[in-house]
Protein backbone atom coordinates (compact mmCIF):
# COMPACT_ATOMS: atom_id res chain seq x y z
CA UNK A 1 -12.23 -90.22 47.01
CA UNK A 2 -12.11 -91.69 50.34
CA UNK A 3 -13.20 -90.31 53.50
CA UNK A 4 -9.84 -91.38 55.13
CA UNK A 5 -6.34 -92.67 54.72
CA UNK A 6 -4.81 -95.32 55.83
CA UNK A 7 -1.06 -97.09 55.97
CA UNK A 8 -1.96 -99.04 53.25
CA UNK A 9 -3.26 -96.09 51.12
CA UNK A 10 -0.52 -94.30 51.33
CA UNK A 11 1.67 -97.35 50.55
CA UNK A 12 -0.10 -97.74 47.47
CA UNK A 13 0.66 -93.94 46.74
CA UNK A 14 4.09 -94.22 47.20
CA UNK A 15 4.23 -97.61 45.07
CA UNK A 16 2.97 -95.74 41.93
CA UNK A 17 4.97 -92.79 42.80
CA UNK A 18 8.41 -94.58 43.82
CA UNK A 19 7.78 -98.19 42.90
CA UNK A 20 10.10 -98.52 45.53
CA UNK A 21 7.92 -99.58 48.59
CA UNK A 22 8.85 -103.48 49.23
CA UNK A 23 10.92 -102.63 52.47
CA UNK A 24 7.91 -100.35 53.97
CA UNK A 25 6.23 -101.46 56.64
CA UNK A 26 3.85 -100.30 59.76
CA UNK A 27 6.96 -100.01 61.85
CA UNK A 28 8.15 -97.46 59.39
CA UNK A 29 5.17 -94.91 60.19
CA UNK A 30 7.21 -92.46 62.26
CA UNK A 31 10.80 -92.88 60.11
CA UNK A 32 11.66 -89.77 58.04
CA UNK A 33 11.84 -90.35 54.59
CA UNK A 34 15.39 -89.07 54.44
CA UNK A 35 15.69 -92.26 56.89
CA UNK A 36 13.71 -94.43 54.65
CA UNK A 37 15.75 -93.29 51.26
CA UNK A 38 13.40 -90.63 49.34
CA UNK A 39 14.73 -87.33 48.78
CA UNK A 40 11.95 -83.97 48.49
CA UNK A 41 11.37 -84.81 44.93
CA UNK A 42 9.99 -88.09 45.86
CA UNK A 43 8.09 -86.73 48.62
CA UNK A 44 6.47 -83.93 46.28
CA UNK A 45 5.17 -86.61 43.95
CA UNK A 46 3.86 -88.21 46.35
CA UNK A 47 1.93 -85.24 47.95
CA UNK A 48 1.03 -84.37 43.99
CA UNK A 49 -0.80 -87.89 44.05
CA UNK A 50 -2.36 -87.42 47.07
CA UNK A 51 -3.35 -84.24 45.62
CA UNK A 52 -5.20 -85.79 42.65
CA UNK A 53 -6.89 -88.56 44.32
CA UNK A 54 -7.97 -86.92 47.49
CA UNK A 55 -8.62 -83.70 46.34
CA UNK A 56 -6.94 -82.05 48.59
CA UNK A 57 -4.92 -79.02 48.60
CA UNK A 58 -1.65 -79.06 50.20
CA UNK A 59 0.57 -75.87 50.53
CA UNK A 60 4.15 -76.26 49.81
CA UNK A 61 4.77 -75.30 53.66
CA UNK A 62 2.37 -78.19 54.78
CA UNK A 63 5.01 -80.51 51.97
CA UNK A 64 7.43 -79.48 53.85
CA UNK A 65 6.25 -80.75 57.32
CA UNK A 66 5.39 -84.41 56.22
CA UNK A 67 8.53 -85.78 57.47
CA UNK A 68 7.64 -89.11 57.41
CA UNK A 69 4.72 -91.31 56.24
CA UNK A 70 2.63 -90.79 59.73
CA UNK A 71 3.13 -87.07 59.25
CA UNK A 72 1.25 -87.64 55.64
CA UNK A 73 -1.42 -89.12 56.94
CA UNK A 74 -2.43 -87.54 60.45
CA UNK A 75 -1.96 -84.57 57.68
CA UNK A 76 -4.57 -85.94 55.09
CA UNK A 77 -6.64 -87.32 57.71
CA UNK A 78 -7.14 -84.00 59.53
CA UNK A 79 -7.37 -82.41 55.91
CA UNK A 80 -10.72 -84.72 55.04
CA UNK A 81 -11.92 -84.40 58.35
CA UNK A 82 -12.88 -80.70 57.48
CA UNK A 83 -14.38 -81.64 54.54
């Protein structure tokens, strides 16, 4: 588990979650994922891996609020810094 996430981790999540990550870049930090082509399913897998390899919990209401992929990490981020 690491102590912190990064673009690049969460890329890699959404790659084994989606597959569907060539497009995705830094620029695309603050774009909604509605903007960016994944529907709440997608996003829920990809908060399930998150789950699993940052053992972190993550209410369904918190799922909700991760608009886009800099809402998933400042999200995880402030999650392992309480650790």
């Amino acid at each position: 588990m690491s102590s912190s996430m990064t673009f690049g981790d969460l890329k890699a999540i959404m790659g084994r979650c989606t597959g569907d990550i060539e497009q995705l870049t830094e620029d695309h930090l603050g774009t909604a994922f509605t903007d960016l082509g994944y529907d709440s399913l997608a996003v829920l897998e990809i908060a399930s891996q998150i789950q699993r390899e940052y053992g972190l919990q993550i209410p369904d209401e918190a799922i909700e609020d991760m608009t886009s992929p800099q809402s998933v990490i400042d999200y995880v981020n402030t999650g392992l810094a309480a650790v």
